[in-house]
C-alpha atoms as a PDB file:
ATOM      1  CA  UNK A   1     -29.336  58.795  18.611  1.00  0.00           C
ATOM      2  CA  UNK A   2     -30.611  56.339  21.157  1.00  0.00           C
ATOM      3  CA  UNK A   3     -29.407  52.664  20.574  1.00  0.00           C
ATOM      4  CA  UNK A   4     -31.363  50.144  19.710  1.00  0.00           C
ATOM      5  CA  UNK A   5     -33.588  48.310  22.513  1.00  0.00           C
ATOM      6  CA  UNK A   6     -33.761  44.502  22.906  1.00  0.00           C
ATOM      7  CA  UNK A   7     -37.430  44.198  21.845  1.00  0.00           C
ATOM      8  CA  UNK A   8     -36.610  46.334  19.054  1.00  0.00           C
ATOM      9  CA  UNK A   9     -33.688  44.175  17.612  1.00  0.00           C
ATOM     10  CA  UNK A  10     -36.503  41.113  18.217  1.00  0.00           C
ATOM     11  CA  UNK A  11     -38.332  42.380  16.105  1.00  0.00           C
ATOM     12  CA  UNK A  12     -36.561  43.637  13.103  1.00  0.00           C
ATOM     13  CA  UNK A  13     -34.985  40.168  13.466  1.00  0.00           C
ATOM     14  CA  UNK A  14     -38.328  38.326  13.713  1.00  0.00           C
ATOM     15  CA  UNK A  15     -39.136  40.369  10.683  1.00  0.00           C
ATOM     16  CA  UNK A  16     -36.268  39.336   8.761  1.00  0.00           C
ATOM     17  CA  UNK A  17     -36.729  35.361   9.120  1.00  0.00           C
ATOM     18  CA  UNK A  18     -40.229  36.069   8.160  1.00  0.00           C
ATOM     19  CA  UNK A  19     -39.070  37.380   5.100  1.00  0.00           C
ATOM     20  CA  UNK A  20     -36.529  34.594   4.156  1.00  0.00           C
ATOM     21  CA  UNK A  21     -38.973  31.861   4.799  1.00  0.00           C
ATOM     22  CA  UNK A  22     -41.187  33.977   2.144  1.00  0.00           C
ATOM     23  CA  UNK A  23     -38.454  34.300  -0.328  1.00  0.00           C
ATOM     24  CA  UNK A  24     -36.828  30.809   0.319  1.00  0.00           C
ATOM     25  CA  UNK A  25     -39.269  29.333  -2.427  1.00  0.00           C
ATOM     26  CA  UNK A  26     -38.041  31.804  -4.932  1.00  0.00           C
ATOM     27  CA  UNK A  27     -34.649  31.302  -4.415  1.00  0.00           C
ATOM     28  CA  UNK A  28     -34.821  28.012  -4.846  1.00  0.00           C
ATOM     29  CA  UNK A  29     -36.463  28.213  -8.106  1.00  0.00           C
ATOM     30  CA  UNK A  30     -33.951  30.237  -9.497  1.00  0.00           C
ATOM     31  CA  UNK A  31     -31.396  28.017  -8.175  1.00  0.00           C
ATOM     32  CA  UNK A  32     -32.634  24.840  -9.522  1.00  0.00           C
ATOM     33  CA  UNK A  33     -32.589  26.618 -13.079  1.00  0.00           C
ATOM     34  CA  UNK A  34     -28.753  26.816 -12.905  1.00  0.00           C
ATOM     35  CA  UNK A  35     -28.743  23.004 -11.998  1.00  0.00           C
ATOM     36  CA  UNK A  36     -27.922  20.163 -14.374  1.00  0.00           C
ATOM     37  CA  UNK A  37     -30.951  17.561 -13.914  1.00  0.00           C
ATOM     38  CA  UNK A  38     -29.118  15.167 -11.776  1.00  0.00           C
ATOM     39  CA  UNK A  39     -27.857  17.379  -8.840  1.00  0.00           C
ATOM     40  CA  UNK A  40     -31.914  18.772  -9.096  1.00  0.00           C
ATOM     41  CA  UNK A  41     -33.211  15.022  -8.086  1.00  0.00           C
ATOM     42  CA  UNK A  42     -30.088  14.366  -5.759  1.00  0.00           C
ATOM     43  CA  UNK A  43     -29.048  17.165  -4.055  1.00  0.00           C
ATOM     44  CA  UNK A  44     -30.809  19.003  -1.237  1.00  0.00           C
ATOM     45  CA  UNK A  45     -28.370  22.165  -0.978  1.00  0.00           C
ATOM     46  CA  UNK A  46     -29.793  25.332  -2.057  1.00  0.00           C
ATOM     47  CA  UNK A  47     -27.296  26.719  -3.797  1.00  0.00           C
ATOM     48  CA  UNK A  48     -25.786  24.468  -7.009  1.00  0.00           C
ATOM     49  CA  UNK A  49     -22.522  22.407  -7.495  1.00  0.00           C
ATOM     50  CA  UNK A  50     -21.796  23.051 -10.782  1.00  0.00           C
ATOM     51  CA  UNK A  51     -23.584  26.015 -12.214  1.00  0.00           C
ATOM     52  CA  UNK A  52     -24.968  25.340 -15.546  1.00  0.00           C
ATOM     53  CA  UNK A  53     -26.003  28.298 -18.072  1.00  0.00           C
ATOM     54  CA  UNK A  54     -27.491  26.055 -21.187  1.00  0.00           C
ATOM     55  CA  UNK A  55     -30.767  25.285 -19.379  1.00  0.00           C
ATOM     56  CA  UNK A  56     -32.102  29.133 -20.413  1.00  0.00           C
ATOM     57  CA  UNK A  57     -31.305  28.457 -24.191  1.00  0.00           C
ATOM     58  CA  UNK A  58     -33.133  25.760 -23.960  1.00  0.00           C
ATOM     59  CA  UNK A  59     -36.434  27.059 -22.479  1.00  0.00           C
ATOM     60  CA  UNK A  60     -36.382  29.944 -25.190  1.00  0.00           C
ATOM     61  CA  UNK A  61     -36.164  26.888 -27.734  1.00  0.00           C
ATOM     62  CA  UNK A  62     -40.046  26.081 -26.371  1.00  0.00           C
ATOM     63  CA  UNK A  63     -41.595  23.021 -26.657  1.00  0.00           C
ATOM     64  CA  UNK A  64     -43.121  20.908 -28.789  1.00  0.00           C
ATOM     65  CA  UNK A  65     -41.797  22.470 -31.782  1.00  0.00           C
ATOM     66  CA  UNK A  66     -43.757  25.702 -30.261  1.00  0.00           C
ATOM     67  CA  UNK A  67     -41.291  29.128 -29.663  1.00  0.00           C
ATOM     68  CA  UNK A  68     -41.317  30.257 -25.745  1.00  0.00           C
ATOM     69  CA  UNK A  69     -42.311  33.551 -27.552  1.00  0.00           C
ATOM     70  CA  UNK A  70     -45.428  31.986 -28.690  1.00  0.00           C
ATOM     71  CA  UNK A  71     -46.285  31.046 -25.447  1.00  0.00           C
ATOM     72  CA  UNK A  72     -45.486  34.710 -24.070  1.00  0.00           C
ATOM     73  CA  UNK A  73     -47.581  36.054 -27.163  1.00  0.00           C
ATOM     74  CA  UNK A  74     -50.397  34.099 -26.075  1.00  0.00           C
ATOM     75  CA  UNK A  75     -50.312  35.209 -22.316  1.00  0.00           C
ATOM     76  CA  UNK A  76     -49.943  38.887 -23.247  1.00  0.00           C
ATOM     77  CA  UNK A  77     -53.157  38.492 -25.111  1.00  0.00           C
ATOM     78  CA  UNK A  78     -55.082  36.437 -22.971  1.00  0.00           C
ATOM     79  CA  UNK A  79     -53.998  38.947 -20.247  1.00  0.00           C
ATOM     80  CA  UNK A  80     -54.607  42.242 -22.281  1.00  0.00           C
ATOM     81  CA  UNK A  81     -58.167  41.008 -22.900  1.00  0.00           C
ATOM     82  CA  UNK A  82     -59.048  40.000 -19.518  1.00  0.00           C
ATOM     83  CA  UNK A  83     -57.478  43.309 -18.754  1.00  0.00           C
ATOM     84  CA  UNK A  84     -59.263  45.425 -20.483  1.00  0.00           C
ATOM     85  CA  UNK A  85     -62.713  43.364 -19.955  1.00  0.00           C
ATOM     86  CA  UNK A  86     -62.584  43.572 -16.218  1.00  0.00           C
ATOM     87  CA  UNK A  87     -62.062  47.510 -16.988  1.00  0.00           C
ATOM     88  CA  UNK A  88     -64.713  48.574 -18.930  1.00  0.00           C
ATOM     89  CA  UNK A  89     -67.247  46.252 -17.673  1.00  0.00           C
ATOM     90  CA  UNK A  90     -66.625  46.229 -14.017  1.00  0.00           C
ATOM     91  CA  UNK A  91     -66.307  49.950 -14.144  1.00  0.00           C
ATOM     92  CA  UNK A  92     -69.547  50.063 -15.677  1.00  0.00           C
ATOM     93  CA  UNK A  93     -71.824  48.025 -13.448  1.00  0.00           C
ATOM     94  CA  UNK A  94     -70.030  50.195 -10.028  1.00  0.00           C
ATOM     95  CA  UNK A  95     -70.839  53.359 -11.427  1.00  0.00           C
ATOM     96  CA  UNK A  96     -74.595  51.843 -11.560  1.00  0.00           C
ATOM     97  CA  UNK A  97     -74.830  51.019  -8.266  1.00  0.00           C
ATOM     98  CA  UNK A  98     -72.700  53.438  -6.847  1.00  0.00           C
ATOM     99  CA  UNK A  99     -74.572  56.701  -8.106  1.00  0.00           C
ATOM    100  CA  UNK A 100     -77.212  55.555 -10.123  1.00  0.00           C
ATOM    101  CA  UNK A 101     -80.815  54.956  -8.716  1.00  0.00           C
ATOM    102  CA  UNK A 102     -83.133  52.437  -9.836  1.00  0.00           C
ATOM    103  CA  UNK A 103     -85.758  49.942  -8.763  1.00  0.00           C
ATOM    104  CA  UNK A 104     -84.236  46.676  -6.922  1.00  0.00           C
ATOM    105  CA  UNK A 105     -80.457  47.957  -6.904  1.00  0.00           C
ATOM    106  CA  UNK A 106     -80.032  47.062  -3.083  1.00  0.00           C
ATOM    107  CA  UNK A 107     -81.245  43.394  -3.897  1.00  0.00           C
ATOM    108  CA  UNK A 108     -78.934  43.144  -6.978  1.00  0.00           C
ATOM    109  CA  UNK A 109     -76.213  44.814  -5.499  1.00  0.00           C
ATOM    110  CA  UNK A 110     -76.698  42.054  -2.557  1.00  0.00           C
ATOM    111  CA  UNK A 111     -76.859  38.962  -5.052  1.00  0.00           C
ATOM    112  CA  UNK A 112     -74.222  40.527  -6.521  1.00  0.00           C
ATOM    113  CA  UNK A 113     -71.727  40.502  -3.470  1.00  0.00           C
ATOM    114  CA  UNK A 114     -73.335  36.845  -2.791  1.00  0.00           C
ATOM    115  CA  UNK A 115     -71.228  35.718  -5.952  1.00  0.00           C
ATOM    116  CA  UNK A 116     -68.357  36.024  -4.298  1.00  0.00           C
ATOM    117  CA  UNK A 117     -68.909  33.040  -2.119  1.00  0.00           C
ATOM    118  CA  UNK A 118     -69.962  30.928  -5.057  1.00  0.00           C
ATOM    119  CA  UNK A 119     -67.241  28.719  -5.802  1.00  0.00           C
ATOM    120  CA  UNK A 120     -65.879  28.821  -9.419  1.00  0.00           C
ATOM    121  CA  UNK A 121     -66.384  25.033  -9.932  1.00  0.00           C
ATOM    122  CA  UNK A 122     -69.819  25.297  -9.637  1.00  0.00           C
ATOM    123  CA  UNK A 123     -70.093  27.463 -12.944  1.00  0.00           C
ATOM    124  CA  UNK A 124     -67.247  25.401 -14.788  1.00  0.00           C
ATOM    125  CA  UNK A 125     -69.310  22.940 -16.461  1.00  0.00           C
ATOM    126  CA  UNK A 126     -72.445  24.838 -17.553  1.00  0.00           C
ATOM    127  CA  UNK A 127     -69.807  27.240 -18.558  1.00  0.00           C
ATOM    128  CA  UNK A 128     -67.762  24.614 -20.433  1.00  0.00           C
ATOM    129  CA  UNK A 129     -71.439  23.555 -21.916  1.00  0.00           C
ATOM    130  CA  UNK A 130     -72.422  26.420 -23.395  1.00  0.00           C
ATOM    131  CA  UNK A 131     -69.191  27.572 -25.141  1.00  0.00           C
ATOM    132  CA  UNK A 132     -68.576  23.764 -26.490  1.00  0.00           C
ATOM    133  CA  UNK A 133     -72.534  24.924 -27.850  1.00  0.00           C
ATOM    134  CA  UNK A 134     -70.639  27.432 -29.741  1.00  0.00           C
ATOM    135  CA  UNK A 135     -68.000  25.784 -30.802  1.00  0.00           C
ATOM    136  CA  UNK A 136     -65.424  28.230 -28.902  1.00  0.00           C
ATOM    137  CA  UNK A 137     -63.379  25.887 -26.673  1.00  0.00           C
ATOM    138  CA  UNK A 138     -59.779  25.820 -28.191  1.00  0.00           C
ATOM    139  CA  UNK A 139     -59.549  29.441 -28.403  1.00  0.00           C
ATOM    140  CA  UNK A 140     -59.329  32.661 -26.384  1.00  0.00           C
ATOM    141  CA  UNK A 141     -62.865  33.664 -26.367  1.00  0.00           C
ATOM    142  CA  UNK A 142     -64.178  31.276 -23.392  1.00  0.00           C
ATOM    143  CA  UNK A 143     -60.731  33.145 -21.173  1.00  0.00           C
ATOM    144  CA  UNK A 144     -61.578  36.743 -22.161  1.00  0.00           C
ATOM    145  CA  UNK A 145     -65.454  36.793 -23.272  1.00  0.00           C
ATOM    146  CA  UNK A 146     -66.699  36.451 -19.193  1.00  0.00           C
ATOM    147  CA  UNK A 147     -64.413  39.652 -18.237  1.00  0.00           C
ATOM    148  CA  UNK A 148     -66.688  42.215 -20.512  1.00  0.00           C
ATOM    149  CA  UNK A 149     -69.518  40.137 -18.821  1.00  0.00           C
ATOM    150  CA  UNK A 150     -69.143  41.758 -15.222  1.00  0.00           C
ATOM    151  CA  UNK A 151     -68.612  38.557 -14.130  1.00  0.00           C
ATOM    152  CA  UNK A 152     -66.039  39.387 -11.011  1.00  0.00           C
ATOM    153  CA  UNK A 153     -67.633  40.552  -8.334  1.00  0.00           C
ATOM    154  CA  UNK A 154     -64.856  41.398  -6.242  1.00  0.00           C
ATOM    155  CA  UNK A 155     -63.389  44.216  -8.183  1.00  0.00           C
ATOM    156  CA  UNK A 156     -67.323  45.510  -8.962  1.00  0.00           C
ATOM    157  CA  UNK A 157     -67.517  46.008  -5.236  1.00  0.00           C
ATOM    158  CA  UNK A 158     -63.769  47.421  -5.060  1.00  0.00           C
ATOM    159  CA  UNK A 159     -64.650  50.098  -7.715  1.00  0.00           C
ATOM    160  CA  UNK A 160     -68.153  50.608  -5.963  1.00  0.00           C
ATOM    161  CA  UNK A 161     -66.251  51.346  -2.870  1.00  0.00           C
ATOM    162  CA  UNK A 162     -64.060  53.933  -3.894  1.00  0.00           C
ATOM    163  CA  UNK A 163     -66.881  55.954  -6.157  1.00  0.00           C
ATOM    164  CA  UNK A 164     -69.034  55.967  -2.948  1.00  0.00           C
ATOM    165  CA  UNK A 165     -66.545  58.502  -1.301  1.00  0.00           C
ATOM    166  CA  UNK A 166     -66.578  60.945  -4.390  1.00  0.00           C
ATOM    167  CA  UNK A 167     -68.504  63.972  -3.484  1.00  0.00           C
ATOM    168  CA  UNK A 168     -71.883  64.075  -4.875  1.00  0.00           C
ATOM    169  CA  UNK A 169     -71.249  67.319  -5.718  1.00  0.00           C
ATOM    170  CA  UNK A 170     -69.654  66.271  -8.955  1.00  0.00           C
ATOM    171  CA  UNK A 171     -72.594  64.531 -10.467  1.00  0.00           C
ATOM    172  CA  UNK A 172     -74.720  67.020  -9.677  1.00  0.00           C
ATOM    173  CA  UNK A 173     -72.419  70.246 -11.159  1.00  0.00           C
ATOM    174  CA  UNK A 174     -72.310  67.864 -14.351  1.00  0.00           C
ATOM    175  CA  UNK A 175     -76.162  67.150 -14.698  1.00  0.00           C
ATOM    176  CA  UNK A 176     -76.172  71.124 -14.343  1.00  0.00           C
ATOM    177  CA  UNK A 177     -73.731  71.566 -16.647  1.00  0.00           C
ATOM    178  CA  UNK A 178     -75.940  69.408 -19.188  1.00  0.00           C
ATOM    179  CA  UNK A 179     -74.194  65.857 -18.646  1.00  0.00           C
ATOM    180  CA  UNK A 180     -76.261  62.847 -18.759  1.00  0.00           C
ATOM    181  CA  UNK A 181     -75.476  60.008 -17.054  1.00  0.00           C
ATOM    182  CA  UNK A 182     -73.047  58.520 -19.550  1.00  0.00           C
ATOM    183  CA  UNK A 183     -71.558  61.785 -20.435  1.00  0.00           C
ATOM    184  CA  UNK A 184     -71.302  62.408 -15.987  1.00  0.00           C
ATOM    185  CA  UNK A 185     -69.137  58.543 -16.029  1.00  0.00           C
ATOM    186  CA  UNK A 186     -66.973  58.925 -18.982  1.00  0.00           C
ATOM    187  CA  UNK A 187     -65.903  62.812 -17.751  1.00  0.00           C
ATOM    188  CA  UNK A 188     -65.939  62.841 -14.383  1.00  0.00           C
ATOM    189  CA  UNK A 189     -66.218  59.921 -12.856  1.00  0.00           C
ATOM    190  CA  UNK A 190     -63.862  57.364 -14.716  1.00  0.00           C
ATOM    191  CA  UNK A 191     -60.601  59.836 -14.551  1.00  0.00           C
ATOM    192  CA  UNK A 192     -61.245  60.263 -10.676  1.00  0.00           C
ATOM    193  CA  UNK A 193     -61.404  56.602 -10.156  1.00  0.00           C
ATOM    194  CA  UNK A 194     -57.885  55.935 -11.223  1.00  0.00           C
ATOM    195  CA  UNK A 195     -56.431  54.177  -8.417  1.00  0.00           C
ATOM    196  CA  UNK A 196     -58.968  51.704  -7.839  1.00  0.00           C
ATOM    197  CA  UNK A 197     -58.779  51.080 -12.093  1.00  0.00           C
ATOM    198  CA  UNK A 198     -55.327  50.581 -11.740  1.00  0.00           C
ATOM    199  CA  UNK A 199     -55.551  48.017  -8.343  1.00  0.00           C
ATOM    200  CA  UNK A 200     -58.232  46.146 -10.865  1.00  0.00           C
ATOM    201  CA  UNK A 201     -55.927  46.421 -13.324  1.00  0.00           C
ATOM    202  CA  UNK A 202     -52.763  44.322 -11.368  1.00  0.00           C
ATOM    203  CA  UNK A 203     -54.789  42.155 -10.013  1.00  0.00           C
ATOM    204  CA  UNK A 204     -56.382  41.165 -12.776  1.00  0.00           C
ATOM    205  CA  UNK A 205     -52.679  40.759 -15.020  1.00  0.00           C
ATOM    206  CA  UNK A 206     -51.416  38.665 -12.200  1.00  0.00           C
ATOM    207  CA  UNK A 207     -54.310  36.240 -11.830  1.00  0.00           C
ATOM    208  CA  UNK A 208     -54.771  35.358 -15.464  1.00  0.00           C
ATOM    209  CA  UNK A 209     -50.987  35.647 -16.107  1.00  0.00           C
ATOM    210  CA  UNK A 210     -50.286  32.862 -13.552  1.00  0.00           C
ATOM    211  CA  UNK A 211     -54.195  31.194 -14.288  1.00  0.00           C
ATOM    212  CA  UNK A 212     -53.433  27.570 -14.976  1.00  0.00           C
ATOM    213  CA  UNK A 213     -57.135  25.663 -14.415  1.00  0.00           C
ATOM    214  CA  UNK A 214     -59.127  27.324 -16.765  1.00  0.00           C
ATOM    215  CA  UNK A 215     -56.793  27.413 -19.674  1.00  0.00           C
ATOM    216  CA  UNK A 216     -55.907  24.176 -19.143  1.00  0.00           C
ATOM    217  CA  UNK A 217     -59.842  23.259 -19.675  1.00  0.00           C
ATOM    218  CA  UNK A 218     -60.425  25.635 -22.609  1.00  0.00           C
ATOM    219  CA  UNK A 219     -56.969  25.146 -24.496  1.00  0.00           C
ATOM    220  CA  UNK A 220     -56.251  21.905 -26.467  1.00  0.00           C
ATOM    221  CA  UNK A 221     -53.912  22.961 -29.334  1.00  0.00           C
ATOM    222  CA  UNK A 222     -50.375  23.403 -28.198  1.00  0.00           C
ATOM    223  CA  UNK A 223     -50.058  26.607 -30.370  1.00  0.00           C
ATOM    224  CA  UNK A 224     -52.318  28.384 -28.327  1.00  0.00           C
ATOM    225  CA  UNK A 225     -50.866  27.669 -24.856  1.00  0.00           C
ATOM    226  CA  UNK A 226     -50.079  30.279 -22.558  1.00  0.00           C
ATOM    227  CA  UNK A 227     -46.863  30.317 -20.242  1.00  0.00           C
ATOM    228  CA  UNK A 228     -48.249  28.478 -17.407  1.00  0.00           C
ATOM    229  CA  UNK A 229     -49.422  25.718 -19.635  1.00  0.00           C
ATOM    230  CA  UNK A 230     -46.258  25.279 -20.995  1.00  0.00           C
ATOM    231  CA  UNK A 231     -44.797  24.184 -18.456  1.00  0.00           C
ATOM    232  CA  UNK A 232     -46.427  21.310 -18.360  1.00  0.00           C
ATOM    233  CA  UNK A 233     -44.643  20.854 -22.326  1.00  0.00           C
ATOM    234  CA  UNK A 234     -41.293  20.008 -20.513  1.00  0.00           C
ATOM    235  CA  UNK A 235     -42.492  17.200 -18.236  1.00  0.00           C
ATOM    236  CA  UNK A 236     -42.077  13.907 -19.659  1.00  0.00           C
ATOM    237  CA  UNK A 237     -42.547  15.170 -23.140  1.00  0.00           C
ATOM    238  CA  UNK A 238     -39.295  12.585 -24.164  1.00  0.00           C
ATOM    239  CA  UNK A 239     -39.929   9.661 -21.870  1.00  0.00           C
ATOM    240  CA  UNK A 240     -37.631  11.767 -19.655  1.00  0.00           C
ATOM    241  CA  UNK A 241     -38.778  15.261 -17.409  1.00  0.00           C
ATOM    242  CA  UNK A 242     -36.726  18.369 -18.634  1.00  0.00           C
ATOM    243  CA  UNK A 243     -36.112  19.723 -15.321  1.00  0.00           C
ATOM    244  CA  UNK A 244     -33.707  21.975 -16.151  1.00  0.00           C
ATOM    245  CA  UNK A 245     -35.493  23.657 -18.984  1.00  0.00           C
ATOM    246  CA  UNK A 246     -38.207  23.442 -16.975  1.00  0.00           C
ATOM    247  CA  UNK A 247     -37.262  25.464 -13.611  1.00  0.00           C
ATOM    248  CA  UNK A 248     -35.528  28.146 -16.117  1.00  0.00           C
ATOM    249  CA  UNK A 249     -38.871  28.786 -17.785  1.00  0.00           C
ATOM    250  CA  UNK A 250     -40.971  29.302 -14.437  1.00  0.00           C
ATOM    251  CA  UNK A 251     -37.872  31.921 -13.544  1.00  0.00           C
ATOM    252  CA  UNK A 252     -38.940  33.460 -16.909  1.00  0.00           C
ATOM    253  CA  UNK A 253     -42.768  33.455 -16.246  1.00  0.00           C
ATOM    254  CA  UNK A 254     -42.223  35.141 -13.017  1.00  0.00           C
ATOM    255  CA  UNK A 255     -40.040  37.753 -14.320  1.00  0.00           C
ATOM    256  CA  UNK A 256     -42.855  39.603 -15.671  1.00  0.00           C
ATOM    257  CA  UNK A 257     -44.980  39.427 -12.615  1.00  0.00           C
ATOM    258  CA  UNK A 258     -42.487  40.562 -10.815  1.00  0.00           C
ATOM    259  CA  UNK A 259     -41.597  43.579 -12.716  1.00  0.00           C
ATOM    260  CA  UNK A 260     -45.412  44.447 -13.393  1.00  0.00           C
ATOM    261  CA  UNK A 261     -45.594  44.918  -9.939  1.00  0.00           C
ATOM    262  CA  UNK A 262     -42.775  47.017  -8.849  1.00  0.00           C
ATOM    263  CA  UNK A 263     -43.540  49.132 -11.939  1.00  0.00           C
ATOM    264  CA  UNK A 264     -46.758  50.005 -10.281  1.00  0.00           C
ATOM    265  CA  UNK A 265     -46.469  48.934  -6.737  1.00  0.00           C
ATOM    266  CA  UNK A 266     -47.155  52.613  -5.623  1.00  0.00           C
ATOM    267  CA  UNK A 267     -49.972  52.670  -7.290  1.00  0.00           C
ATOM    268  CA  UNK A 268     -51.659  49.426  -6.449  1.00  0.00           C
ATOM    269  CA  UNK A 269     -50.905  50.781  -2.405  1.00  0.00           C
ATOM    270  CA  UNK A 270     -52.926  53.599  -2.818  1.00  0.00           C
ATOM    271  CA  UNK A 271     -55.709  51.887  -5.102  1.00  0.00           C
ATOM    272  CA  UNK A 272     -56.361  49.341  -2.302  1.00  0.00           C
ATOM    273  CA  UNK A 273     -55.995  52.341   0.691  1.00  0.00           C
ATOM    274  CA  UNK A 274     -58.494  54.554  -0.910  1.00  0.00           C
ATOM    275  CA  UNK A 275     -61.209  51.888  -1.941  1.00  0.00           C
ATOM    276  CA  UNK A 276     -62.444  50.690   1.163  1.00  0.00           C
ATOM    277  CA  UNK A 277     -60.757  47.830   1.684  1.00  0.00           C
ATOM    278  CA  UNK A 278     -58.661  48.992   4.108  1.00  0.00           C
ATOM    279  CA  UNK A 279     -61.272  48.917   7.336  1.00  0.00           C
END
């Protein structure tokens, strides 16, 4: 086995600072939630001077009178709907103008893509005006309602991507076979376009699960606040910021980011490496 070469050792060490200065945010958070509040506003060292435990117990206590399980109830289901939304919807319009052929799809498909450089804040307050309309602000609907809409144009033209490179074939052996177009999407296409369901799938958890603008705008009642709005709960709630508290519920918020994505980490790889996003 040769030994390794100078450039070689560069790099593997290059690689590993890169990493800590990634990582150094993280471990910080998790140390300040073993801090008592003091030492957080004092002290500069990463790692604490007295290692505190209670700060935990009192995140799960919640805030303002509201359970931390509330607040994880509430993500779950803001998630699970946007989820699901972006899913059916988004799955829906690529199979359109992936294999389907109709007047003006190249122009719509075009306008379509053109969303993408629309900034968000240009749609927030026709957006906000129309649900207040309605009388929906204060609930879920205004979070989840837009996902079975179609409205995110990025993972329309992710799923488009990866349904251009199925074979033809398929559609064609199922309009044979008797298959309309519905009957051709639900059977053949859909189950083959796994991986690039699944990448929409992450990415979509993650982004609501740590979405803090938009539920901050369509959320007033602290009952129905979500983790990352909870947050806010602990600063100067008493006349005094709960820091402690505080630092040990982000730890907790991350925690299920974290594990959603190694529990499907292989699959997100090969969503994004078979949909045409990878050059």
């Amino acid at each position: 086995m040769r030994p390794p070469t100078i450039p070689r050792i560069l790099w593997h060490a290059g690689c590993l600072a890169l990493i800590g200065i990634l990582l150094y945010p993280v471990a910080w958070l998790v140390s300040m939630s073993f801090k008592p509040a003091e030492e957080i506003i004092s002290s500069l060292s990463l790692l604490p001077d007295r290692v505190i435990w209670s700060n935990y117990p009192e995140a799960f206590e919640g805030a303002a009178g509201v359970s931390i399980w509330t607040f994880f109830l509430n993500s779950v289901l803001v998630a699970a709907g946007c989820v699901l939304g972006n899913l059916v919807s988004c799955s829906m319009a690529a199979y359109a103008f992936a294999k389907l052929r109709f007047r003006l799809r190249g122009p719509l498909f075009a306008f379509m893509i053109t969303t993408i450089m629309l900034p968000y804040h240009v749609m927030l307050i026709p957006q906000y005006t129309i649900f207040q309309k309605l009388g929906l602000v204060d609930s879920f609907v205004p979070l989840i309602l837009p996902k079975f809409l179609a409205t995110d144009a990025f993972f329309i033209f992710l799923i488009v991507q990866f349904m251009r490179g199925l074979p033809r074939d398929l559609t064609d052996a199922a309009r044979i076979d008797g298959c309309g177009p519905i009957r051709a999407f639900r059977s053949v296409i859909l189950p083959l376009s796994k991986p690039a369901l699944v990448t929409t799938a992450i990415f979509t958890f993650i982004w609501t699960w740590n979405d803090f603008l938009m539920q901050l705008i369509y959320l007033n009642d602290p009952e129905k606040y979500t983790l990352p709005l909870a947050l806010r709960l602990y600063v100067d709630q008493t006349s005094e910021t709960s820091y402690g508290p505080m630092f040990a519920m982000s730890v907790l918020t991350l925690l299920p980011i974290v594990l959603f994505f190694v529990a499907f980490q292989r699959l997100l790889v090969e969503g994004v490496a078979t949909s045409g996003l990878n050059g």
